[in-house]
C-alpha atoms as a PDB file:
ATOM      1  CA  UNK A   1      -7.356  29.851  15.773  1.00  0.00           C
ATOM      2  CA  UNK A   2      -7.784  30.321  12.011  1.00  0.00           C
ATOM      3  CA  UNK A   3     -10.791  29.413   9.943  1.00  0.00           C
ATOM      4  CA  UNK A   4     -10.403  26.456   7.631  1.00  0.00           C
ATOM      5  CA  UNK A   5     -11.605  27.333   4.406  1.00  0.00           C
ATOM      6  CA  UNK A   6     -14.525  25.806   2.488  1.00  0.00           C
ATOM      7  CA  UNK A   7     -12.757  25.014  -0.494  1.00  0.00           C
ATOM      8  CA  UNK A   8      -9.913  23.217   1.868  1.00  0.00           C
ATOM      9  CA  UNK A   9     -12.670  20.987   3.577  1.00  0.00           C
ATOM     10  CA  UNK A  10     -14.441  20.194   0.148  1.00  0.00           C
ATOM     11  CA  UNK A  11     -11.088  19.583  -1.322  1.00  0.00           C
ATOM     12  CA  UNK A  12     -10.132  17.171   1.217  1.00  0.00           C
ATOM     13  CA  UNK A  13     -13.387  15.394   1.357  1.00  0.00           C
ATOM     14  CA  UNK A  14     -13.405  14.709  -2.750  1.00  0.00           C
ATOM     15  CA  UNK A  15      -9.886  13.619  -2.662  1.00  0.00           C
ATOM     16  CA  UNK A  16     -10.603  11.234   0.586  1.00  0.00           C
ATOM     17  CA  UNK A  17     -13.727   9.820  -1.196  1.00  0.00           C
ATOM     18  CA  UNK A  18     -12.097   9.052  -4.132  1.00  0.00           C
ATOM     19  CA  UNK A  19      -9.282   7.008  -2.177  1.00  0.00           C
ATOM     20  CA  UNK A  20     -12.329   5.828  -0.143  1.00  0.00           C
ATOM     21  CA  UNK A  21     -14.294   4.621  -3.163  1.00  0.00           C
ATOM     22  CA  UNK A  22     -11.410   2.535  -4.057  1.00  0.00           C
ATOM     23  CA  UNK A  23     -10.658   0.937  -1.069  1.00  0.00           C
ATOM     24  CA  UNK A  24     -14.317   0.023   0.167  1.00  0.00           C
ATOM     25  CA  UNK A  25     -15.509  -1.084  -3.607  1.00  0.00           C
ATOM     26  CA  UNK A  26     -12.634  -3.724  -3.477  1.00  0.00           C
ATOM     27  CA  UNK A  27     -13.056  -4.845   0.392  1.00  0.00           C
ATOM     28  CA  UNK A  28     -16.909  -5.031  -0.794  1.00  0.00           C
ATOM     29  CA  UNK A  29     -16.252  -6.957  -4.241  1.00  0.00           C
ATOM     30  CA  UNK A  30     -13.641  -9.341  -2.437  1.00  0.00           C
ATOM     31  CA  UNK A  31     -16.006 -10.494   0.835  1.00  0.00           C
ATOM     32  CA  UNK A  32     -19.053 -10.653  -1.892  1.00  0.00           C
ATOM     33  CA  UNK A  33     -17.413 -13.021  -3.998  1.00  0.00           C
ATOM     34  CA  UNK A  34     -16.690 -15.423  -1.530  1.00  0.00           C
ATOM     35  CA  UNK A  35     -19.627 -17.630  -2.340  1.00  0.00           C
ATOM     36  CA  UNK A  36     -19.045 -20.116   0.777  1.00  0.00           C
ATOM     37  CA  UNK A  37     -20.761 -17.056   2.978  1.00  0.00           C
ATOM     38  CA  UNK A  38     -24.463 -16.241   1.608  1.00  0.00           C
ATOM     39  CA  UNK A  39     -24.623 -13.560   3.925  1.00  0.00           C
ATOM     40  CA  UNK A  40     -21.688 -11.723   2.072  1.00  0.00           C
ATOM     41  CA  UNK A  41     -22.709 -13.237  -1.717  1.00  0.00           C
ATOM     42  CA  UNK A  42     -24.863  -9.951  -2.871  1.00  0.00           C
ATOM     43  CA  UNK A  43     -24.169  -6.878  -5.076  1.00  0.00           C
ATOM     44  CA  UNK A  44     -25.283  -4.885  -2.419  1.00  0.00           C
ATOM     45  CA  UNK A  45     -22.334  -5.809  -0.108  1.00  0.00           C
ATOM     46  CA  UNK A  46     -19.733  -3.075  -2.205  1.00  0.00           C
ATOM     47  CA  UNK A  47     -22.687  -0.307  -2.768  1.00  0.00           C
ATOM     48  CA  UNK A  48     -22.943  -0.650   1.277  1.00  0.00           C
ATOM     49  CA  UNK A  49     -19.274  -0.215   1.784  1.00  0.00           C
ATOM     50  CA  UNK A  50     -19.001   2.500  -0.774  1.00  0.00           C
ATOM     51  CA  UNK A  51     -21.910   4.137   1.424  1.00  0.00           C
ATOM     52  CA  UNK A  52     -20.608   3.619   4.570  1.00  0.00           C
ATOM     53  CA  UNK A  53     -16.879   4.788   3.526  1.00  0.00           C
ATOM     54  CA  UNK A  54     -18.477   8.099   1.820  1.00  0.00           C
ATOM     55  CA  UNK A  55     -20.474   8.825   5.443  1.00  0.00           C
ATOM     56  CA  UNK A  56     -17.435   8.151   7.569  1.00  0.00           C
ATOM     57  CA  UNK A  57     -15.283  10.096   5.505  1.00  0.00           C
ATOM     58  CA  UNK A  58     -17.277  13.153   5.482  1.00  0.00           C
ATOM     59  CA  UNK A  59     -17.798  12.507   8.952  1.00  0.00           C
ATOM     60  CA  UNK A  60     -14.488  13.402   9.383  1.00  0.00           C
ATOM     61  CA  UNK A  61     -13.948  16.476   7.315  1.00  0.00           C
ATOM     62  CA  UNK A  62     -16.434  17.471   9.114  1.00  0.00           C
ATOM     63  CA  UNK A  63     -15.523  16.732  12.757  1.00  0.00           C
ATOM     64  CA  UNK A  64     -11.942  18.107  11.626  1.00  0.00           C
ATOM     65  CA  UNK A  65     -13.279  21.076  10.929  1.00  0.00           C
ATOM     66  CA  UNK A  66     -14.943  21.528  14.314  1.00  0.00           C
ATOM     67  CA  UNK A  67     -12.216  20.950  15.993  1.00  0.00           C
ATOM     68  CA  UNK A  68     -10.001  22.560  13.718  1.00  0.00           C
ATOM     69  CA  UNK A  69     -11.395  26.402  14.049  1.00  0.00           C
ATOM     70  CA  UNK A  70     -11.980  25.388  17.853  1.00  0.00           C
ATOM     71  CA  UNK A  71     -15.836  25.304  18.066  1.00  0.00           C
ATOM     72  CA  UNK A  72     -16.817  28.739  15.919  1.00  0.00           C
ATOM     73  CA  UNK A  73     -18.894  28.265  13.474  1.00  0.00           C
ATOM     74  CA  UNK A  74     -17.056  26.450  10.566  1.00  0.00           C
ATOM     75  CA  UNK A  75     -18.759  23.986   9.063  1.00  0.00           C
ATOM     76  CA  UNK A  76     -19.685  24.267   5.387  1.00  0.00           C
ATOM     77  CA  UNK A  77     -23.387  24.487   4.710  1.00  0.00           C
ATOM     78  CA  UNK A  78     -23.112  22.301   1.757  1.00  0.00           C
ATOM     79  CA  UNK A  79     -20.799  19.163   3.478  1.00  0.00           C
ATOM     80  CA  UNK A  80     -23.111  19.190   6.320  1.00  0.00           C
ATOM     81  CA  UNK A  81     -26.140  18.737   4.367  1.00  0.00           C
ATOM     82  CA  UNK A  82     -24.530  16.649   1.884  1.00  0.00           C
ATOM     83  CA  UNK A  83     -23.456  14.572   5.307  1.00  0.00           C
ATOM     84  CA  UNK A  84     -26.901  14.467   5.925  1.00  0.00           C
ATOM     85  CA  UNK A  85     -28.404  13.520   2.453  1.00  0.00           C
ATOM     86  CA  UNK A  86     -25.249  10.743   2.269  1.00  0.00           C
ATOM     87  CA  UNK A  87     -26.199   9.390   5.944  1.00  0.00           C
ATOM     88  CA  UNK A  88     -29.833   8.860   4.433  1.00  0.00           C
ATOM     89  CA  UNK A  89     -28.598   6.984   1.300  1.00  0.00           C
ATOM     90  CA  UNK A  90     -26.659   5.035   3.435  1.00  0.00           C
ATOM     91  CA  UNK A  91     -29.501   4.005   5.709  1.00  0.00           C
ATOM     92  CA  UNK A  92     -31.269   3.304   2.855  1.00  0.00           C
ATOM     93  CA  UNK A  93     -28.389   0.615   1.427  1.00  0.00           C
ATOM     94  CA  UNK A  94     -28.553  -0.737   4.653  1.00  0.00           C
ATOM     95  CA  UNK A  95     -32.373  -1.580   4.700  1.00  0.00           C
ATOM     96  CA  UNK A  96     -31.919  -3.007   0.762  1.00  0.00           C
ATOM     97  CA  UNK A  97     -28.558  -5.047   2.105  1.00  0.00           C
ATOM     98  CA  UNK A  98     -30.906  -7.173   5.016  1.00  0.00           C
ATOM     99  CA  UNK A  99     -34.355  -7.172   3.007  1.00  0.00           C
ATOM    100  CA  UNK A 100     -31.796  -9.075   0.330  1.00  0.00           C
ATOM    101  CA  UNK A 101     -29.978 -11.207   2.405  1.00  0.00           C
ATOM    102  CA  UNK A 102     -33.032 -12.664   4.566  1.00  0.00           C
ATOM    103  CA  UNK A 103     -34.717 -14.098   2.133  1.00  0.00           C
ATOM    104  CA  UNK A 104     -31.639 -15.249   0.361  1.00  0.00           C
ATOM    105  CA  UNK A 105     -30.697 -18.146   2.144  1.00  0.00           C
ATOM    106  CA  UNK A 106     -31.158 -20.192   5.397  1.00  0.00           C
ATOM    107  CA  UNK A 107     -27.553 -19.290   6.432  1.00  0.00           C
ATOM    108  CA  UNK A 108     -27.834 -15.516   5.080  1.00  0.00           C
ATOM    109  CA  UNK A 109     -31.151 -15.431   7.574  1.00  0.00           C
ATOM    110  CA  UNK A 110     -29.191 -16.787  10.126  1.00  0.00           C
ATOM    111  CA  UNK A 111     -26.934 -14.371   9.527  1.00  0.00           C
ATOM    112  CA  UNK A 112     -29.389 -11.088   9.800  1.00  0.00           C
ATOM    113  CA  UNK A 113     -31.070 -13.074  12.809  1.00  0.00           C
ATOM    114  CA  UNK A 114     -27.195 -12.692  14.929  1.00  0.00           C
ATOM    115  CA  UNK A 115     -27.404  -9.401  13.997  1.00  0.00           C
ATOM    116  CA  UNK A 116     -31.148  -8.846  15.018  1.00  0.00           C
ATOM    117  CA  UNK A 117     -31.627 -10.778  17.986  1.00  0.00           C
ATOM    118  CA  UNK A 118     -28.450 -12.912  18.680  1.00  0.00           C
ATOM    119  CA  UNK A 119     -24.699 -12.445  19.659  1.00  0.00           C
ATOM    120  CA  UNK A 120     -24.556  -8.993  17.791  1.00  0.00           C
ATOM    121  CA  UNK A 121     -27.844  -7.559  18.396  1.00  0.00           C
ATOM    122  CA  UNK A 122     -26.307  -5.327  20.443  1.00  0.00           C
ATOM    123  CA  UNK A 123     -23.454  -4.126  18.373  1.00  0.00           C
ATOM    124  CA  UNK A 124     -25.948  -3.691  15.406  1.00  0.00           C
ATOM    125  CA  UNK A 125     -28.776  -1.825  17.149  1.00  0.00           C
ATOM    126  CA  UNK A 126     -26.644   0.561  19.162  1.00  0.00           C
ATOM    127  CA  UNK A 127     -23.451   1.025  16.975  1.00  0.00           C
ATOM    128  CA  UNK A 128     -24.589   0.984  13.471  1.00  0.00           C
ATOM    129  CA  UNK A 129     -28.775   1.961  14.223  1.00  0.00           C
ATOM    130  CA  UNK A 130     -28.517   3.671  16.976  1.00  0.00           C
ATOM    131  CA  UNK A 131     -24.485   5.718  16.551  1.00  0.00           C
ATOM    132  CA  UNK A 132     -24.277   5.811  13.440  1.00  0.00           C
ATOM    133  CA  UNK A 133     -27.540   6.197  12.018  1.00  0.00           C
ATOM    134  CA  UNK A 134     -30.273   7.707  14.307  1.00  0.00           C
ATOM    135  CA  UNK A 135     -27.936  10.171  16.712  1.00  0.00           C
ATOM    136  CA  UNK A 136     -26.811  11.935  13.503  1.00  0.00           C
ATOM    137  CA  UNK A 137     -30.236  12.028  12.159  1.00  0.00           C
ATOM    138  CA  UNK A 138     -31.888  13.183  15.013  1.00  0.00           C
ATOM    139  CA  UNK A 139     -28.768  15.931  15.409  1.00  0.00           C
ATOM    140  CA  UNK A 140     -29.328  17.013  11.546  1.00  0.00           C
ATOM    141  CA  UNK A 141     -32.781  18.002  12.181  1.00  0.00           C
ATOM    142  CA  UNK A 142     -31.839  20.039  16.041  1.00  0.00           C
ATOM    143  CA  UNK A 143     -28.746  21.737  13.946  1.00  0.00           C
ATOM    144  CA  UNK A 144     -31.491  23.384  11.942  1.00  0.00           C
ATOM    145  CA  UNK A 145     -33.020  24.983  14.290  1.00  0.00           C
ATOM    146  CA  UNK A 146     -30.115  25.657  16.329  1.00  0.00           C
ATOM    147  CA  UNK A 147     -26.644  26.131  14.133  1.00  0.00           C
ATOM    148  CA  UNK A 148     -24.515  24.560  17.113  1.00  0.00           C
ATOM    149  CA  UNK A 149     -20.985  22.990  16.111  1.00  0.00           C
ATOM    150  CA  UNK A 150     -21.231  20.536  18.939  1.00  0.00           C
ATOM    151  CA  UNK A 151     -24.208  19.238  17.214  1.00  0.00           C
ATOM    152  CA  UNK A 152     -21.817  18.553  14.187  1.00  0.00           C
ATOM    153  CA  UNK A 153     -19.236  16.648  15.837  1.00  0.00           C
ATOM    154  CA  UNK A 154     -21.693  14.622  17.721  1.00  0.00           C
ATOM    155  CA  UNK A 155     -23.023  13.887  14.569  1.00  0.00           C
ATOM    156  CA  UNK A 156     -19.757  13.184  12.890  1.00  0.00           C
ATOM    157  CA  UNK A 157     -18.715  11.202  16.225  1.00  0.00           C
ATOM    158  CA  UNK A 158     -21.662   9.111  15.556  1.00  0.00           C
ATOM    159  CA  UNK A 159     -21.157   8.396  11.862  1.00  0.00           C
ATOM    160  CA  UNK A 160     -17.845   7.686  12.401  1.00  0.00           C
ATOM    161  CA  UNK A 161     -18.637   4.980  15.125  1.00  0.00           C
ATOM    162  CA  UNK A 162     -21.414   3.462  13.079  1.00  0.00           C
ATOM    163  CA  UNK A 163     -19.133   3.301  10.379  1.00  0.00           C
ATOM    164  CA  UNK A 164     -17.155   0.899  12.489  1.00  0.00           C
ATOM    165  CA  UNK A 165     -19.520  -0.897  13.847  1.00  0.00           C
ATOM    166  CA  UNK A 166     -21.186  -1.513  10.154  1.00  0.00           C
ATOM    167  CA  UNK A 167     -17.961  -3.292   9.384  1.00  0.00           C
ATOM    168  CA  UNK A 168     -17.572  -5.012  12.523  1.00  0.00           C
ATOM    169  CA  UNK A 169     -21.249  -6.723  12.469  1.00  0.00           C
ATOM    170  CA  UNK A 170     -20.978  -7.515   8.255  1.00  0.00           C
ATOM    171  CA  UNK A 171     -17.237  -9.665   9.214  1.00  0.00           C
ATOM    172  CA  UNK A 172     -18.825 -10.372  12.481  1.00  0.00           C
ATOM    173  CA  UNK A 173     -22.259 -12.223  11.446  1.00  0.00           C
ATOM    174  CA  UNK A 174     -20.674 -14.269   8.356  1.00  0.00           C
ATOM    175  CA  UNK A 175     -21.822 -17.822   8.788  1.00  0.00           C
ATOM    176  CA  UNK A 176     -20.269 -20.484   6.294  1.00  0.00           C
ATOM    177  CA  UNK A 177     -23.179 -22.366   3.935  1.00  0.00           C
ATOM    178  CA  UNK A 178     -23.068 -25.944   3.745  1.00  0.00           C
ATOM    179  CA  UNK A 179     -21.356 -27.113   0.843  1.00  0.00           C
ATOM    180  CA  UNK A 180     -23.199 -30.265  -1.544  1.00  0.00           C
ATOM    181  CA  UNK A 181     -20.186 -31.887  -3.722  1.00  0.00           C
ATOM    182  CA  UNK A 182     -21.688 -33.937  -6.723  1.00  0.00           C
ATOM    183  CA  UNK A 183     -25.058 -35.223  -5.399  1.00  0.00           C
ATOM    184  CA  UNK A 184     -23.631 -36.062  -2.094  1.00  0.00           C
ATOM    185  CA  UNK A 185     -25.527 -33.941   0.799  1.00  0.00           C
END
């Protein structure tokens, strides 16, 4: 099996986040602009997408490459720190996204509470905290010590189902505001 080179894999992940950038900053500008769904109604909702689609799609470059050279060591250096560095910004824009939205409104906090402790509490903690979040974390900090591709895909793996599962629990956890029309209640 031949080695992918490093300038292929950085190639492909700057042209893929570019395309990615697009896509996720209009999804996230479209849902945040409907105003009928507090829980959507925030700036943060495109820099979260934006995140999310810059994780998932280094995710996999990354996990590509793994399973591209067939396990040998392959992995760029820089994309799997930069993986690492762009998981923690992520996180980050996550945090900032629900300390917005649950003080926002009574239907946003509804919102964040379906996702905490309701109908999607399990979706949210395992796919996007658990997957997506604390598995590649966890794996960034063992690959250190240990340079291990299987540690990279997992971590990829992970991303790449958290990135689904972010999606999934922001459409998911939408609740409708109650609309006032001239006075009337």
């Amino acid at each position: 099996m031949r080695r992918i080179p490093p300038w292929f894999l950085w190639l492909a992940w700057t042209v893929g986040s570019a395309l990615a950038f697009g896509v996720m900053m209009y999804t996230g500008l479209l849902l945040s602009d409907m105003v009928s769904i507090d829980f959507w109604h925030s700036w943060l909702l495109p820099v979260l997408f934006v995140a999310s689609s810059f994780a998932t799609g280094l995710a996999l470059v990354l996990a590509f490459g793994v399973l591209a050279s067939g396990g040998k060591r392959s992995t760029s250096c820089c994309l799997w720190k930069a993986s690492g560095f762009v998981g923690i910004a992520e996180a980050l824009v996550v945090i900032l996204f629900f300390c917005n939205r649950y003080g926002y409104s009574d239907a946003a906090r509804a919102s964040c509470d379906m996702l905490f402790t309701g109908d999607l509490a399990g979706f949210f903690w395992t796919g996007v905290v658990g997957c997506g979040m604390l598995v590649p974390l966890v794996l960034h900090a063992l690959h250190r010590s240990a340079h291990n591709e299987a540690f990279v895909f997992a971590a990829s793996a992970g991303v790449l189902v958290g990135g689904f599962f972010v999606r999934f629990c922001i459409v998911g956890a939408a609740l409708y505001s109650p609309l006032a029309i001239g006075g009337f209640a």
